[in-house]
Protein backbone atom coordinates (compact mmCIF):
# COMPACT_ATOMS: atom_id res chain seq x y z
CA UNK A 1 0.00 0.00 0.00
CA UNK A 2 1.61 3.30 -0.92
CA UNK A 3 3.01 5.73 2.06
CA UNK A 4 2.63 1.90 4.28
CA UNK A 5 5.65 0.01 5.65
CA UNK A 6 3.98 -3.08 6.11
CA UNK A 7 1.59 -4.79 3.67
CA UNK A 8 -0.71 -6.53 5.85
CA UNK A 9 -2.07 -7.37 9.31
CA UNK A 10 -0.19 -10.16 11.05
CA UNK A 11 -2.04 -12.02 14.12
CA UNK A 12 -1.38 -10.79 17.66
CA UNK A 13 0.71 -13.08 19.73
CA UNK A 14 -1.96 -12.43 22.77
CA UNK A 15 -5.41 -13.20 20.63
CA UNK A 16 -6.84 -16.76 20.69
CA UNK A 17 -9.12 -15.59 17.56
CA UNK A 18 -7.91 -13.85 14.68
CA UNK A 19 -10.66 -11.98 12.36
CA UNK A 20 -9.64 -11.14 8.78
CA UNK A 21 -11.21 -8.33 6.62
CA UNK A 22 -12.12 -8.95 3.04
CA UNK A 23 -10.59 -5.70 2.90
CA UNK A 24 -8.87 -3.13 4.97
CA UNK A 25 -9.00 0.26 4.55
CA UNK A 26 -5.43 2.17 4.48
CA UNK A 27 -6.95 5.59 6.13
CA UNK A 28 -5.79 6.57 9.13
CA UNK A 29 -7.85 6.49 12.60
CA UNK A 30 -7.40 8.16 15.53
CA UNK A 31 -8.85 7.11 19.24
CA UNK A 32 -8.38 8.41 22.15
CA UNK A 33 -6.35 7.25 24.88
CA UNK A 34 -7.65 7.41 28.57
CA UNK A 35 -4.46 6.78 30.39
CA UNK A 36 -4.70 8.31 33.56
CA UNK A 37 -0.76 8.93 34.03
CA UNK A 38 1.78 10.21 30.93
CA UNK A 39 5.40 9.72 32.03
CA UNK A 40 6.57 6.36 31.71
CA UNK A 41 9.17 5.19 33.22
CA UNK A 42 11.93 2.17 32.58
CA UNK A 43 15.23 0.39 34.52
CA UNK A 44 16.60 -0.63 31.39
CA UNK A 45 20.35 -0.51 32.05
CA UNK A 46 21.07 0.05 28.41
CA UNK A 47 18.19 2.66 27.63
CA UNK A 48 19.71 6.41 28.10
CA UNK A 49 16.60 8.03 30.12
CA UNK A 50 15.01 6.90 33.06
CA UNK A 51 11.46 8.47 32.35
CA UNK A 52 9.69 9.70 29.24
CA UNK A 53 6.35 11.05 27.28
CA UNK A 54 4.50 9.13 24.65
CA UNK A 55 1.69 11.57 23.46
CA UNK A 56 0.58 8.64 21.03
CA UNK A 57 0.24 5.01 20.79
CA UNK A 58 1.46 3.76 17.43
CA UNK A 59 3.13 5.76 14.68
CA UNK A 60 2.06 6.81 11.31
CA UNK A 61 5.25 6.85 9.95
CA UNK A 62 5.45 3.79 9.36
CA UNK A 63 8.77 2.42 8.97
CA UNK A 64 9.40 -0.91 7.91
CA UNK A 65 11.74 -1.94 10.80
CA UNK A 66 10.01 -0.25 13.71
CA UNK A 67 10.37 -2.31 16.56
CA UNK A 68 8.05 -0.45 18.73
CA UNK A 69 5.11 -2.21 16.58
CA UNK A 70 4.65 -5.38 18.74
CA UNK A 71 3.23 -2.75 21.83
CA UNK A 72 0.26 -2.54 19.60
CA UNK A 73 -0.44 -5.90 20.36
CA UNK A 74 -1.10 -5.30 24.15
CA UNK A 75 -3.83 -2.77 22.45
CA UNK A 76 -5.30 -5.37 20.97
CA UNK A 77 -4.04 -4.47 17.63
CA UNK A 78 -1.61 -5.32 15.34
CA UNK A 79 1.88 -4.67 14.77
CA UNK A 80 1.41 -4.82 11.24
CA UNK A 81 -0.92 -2.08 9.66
CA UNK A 82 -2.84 -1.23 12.57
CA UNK A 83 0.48 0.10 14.07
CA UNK A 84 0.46 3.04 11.23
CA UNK A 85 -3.01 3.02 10.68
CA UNK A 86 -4.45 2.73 13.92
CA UNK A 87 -3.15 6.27 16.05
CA UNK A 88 -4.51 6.02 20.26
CA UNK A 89 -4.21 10.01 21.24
CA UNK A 90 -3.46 10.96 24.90
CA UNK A 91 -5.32 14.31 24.52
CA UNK A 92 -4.88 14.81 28.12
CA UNK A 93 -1.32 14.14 27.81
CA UNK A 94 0.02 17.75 29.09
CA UNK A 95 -2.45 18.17 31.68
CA UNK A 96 -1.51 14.65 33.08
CA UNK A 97 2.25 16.14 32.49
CA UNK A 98 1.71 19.23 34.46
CA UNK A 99 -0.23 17.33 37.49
CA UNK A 100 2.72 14.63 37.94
CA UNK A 101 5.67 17.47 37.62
CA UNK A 102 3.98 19.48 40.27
CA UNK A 103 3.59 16.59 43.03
CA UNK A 104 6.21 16.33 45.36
CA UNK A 105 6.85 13.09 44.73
CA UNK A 106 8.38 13.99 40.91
CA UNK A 107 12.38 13.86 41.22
CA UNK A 108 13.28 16.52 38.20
CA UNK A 109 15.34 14.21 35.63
CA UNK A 110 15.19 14.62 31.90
CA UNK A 111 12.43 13.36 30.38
CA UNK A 112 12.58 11.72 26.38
CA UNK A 113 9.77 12.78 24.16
CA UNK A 114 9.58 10.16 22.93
CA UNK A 115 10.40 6.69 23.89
CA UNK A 116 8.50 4.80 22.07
CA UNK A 117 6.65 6.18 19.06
CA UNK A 118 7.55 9.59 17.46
CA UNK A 119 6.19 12.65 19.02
CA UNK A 120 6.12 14.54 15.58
CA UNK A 121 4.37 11.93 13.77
CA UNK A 122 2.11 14.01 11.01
CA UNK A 123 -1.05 14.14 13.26
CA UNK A 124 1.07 16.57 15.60
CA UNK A 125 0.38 19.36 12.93
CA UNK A 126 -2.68 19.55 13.83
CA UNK A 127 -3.19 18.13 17.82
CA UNK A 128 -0.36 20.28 18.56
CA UNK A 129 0.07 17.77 22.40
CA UNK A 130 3.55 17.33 22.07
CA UNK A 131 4.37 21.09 21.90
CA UNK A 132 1.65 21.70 24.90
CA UNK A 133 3.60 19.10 26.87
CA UNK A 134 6.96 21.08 25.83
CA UNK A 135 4.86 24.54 27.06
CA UNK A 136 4.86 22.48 30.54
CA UNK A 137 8.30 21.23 30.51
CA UNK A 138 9.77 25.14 29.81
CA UNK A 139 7.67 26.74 32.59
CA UNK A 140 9.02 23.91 34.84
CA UNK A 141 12.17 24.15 33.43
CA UNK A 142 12.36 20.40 33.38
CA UNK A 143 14.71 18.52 31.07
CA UNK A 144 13.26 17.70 27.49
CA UNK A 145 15.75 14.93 24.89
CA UNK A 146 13.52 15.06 21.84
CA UNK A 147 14.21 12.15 19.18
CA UNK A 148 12.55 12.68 15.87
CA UNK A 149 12.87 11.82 12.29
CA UNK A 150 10.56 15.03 11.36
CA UNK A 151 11.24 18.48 10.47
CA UNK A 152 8.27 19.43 12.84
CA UNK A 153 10.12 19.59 15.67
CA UNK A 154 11.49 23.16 14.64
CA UNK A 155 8.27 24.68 14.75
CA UNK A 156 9.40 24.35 18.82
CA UNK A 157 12.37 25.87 18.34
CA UNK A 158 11.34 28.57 20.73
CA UNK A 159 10.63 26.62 23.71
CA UNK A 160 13.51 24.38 23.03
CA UNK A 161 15.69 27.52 23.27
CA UNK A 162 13.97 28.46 26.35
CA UNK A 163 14.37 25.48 27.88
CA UNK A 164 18.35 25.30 26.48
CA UNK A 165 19.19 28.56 28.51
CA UNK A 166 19.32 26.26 31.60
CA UNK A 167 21.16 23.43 29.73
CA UNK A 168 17.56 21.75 30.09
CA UNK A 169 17.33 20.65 26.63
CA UNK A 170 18.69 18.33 23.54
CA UNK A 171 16.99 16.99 20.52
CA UNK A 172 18.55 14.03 18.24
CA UNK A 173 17.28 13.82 14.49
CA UNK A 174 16.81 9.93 13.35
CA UNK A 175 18.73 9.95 10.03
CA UNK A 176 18.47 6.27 8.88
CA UNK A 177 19.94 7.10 4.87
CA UNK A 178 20.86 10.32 2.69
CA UNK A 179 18.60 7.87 0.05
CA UNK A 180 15.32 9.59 -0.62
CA UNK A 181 14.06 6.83 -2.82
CA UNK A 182 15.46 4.08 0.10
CA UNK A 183 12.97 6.27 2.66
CA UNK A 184 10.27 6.25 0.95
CA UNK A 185 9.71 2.85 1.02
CA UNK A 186 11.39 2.28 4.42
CA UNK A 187 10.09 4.83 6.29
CA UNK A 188 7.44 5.93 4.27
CA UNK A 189 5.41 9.08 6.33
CA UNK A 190 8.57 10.48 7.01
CA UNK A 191 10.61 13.80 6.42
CA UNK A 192 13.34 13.46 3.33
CA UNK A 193 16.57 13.24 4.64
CA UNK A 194 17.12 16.68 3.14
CA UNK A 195 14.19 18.11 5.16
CA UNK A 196 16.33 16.40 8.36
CA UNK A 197 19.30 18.09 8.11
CA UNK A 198 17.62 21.20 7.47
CA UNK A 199 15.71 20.64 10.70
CA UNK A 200 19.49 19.90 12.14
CA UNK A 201 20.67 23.20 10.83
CA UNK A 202 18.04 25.46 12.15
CA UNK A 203 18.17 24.34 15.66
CA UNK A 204 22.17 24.69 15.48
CA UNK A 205 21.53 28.32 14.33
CA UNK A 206 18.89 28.61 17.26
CA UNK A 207 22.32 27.26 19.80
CA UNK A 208 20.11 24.41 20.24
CA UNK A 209 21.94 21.06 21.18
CA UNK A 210 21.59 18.91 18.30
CA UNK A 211 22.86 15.88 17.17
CA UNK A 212 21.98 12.51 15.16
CA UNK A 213 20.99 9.23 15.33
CA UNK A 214 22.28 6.68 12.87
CA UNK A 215 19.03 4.17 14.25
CA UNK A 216 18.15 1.99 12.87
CA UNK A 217 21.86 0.83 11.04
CA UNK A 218 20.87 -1.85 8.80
CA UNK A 219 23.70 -4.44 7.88
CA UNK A 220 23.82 -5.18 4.19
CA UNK A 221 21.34 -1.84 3.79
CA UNK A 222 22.51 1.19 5.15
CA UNK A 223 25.65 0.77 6.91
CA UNK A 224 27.80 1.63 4.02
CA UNK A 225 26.06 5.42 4.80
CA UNK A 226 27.87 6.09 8.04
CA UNK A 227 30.56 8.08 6.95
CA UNK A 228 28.27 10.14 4.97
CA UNK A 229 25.51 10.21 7.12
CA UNK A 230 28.02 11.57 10.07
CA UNK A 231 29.39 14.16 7.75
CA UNK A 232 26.49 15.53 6.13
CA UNK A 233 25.10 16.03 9.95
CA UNK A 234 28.50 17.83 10.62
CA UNK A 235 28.45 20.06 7.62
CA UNK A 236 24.66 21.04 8.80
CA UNK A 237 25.73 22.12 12.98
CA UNK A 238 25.22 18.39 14.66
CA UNK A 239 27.12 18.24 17.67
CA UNK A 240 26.78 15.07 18.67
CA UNK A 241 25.76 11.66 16.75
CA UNK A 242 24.55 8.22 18.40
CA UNK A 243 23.88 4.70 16.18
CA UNK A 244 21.88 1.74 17.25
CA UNK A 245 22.08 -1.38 14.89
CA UNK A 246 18.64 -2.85 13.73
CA UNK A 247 16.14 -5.33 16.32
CA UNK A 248 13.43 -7.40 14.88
CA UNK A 249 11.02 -8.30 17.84
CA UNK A 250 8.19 -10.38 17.71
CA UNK A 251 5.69 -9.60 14.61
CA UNK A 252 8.77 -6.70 13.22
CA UNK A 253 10.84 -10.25 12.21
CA UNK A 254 8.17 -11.70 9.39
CA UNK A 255 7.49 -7.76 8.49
CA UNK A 256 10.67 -6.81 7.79
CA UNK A 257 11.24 -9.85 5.62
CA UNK A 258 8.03 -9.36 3.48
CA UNK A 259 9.13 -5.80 3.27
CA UNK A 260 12.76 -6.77 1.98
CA UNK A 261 10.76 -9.69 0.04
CA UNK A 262 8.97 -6.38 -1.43
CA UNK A 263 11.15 -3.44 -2.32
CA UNK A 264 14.78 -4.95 -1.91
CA UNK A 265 14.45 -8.86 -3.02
CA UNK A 266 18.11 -9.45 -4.56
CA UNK A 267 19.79 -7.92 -0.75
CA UNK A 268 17.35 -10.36 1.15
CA UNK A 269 19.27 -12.92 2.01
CA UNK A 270 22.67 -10.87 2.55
CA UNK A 271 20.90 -8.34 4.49
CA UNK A 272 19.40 -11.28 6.67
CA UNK A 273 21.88 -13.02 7.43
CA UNK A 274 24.07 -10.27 8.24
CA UNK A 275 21.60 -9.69 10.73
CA UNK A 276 21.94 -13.13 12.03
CA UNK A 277 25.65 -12.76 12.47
CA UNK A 278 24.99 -10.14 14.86
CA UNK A 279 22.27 -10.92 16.48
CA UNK A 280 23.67 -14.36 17.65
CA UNK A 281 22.45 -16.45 14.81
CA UNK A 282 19.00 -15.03 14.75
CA UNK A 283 16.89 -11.41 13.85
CA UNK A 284 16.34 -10.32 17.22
CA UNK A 285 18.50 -10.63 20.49
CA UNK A 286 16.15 -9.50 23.42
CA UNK A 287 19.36 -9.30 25.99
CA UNK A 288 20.18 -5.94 27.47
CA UNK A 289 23.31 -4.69 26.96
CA UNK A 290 24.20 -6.46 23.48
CA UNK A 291 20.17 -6.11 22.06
CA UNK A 292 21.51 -2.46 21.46
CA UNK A 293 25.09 -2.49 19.69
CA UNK A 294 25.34 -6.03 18.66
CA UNK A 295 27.93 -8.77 18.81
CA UNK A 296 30.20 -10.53 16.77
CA UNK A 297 32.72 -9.88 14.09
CA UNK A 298 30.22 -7.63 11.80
CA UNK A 299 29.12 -5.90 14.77
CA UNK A 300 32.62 -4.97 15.61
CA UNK A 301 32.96 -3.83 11.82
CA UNK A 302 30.12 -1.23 12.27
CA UNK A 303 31.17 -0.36 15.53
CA UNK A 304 34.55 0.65 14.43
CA UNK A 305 33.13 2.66 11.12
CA UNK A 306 30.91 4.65 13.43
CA UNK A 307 33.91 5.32 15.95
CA UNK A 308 36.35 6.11 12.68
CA UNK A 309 33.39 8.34 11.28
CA UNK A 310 32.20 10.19 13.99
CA UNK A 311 36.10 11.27 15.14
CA UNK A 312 36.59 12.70 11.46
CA UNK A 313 33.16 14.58 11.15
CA UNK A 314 34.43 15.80 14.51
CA UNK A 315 31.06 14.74 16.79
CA UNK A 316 30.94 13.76 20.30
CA UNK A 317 28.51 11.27 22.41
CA UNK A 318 26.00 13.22 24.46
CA UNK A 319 23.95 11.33 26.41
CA UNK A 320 20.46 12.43 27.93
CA UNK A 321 21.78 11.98 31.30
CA UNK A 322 24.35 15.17 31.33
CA UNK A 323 21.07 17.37 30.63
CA UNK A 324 21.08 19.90 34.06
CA UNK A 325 18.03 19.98 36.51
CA UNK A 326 19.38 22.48 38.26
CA UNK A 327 16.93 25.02 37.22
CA UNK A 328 13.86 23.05 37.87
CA UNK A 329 11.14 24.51 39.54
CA UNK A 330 7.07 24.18 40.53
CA UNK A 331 5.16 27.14 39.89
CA UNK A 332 2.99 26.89 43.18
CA UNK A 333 6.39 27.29 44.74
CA UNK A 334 7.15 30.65 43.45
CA UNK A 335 7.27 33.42 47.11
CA UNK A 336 4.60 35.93 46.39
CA UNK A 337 5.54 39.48 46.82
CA UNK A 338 2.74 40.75 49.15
């Protein structure tokens, strides 16, 4: 289906009963999303951030390799289309933020918009949550790491400066390829790479902290891009630049093959099994620690081009973690002059 990563609906691992339509309709629906709390939190020892905001459940962007897809499932959806197609909106989402920040019981840390699904996803255009959750984050002068592969995000350029006065602020650009005709099929809804860097140069101008993320690097697909990638985000103000090789959980395995099956048949099998050879003989490794760089020899191999690469375009590593809290504070808490 055109501007769709995947093709069809595959089962949900959790659903006894599977219904299938004679014929499903491509548009995109959007339900709301009654969660009663927004920042999520995780101990992940090999995640960057210990808390973040998802202002929506599933991701019309649509990339191929996504492998937030299988949360769907625990909607009752599927990873497949219904992850694209199928958009769960927490419109209370900075109301929720601005309740939790102001109890007592908040401990200011830097919060990732987002850490699941993209928080500039197209529907933002128009729902505007993620920059009213940003509006709360600057007046509480709370630490914000955006990660997006959209040019949106510098329509927030001024509350991302605001919040960057008081080192409270970083944003990382997902720049997968510098192929527009590779991301159109493999991350269909999204900005061109073009449109990225120019999204990377604006916030530079703006003093911004701004850097790239190399996610996912595809063995056999994109990893021959590093060197470019790294130096094209240079040339454009990038500061710092991150990578994360590809995982295939769950339903994302069987979609990412059709997809390759699809748009990239002769690379199948090299791209495949180079993903084996890193992932321990099969497509996903669920294991912290190696789940996000990898092992083995061809893991090493990309490792060491990213480490080359990133030393020549002259980028650092700057992790969500160094963003300052210092500043933070709760309205309510403000003295009153009379």
């Amino acid at each position: 289906m055109k501007g769709r990563g995947a093709a069809h609906n595959p089962g949900n691992r959790f659903e006894r009963i599977e219904a299938e339509p004679e014929e499903f309709d491509p548009g995109t629906v959007y339900l709301r999303d009654r969660s009663r709390s927004i920042i999520a939190r995780n101990a992940s020892p090999d995640i960057p951030f210990e808390a973040s905001v998802n202002p929506y459940r599933g991701c019309e962007h649509g990339c191929a390799y996504c492998y937030a897809r299988p949360t769907h499932e625990y909607l009752g959806f599927s990873a497949g289309l219904d992850f694209e197609s199928r958009i769960l909106v927490k419109e209370d989402a900075p109301e929720l933020l601005r309740r939790e920040l102001s109890s007592p019981r908040w401990e200011p840390k830097p919060l990732a918009l987002s850490g699941v699904t993209d928080p500039y996803q197209p529907v933002e255009k128009r729902l505007r949550l993620t920059r009213r959750c940003l509006e709360v984050l600057a007046e509480f002068r709370n630490p914000a790491a955006v990660i997006t592969k959209n040019h949106l995000v510098t329509r927030d350029i001024d509350l991302l400066c605001e919040l960057a006065r008081y080192g409270a602020a970083s944003v990382a650009i997902s720049l997968t390829t510098l192929d527009d005709d590779l991301r159109r099929v493999l991350e269909p809804r999204t900005s061109r790479p073009a449109r990225r860097l120019a999204a990377v140069k604006r916030l530079a101008a703006a003093n911004i902290p701004v850097g790239v993320m190399v996610a996912p690097v595809i063995p056999g697909l994109n990893d021959h891009e590093i060197p470019q990638i790294l130096s094209a985000a240079a040339g454009a103000g990038a500061r710092f630049a991150g990578y994360t090789p590809i995982r295939l959980p769950h339903a994302v395995a069987p979609l990412f093959e059709d997809w390759l099956e699809r748009h990239r048949p002769a690379a199948k099998e090299k791209v495949l099994g180079r993903i084996r050879s890193i992932r321990g003989g099969k497509l996903n490794d669920p294991h912290f620690g190696s789940r996000m760089r990898g092992e083995g020899f061809y893991a090493g191999h990309i490792r060491q081009l990213f480490r080359i690469s990133r030393r020549r375009a002259g980028l650092s590593d700057r992790p969500a973690e160094q963003l300052s809290v210092a500043a933070f504070r709760r309205p309510t808490e403000q003295p009153r002059l009379f």
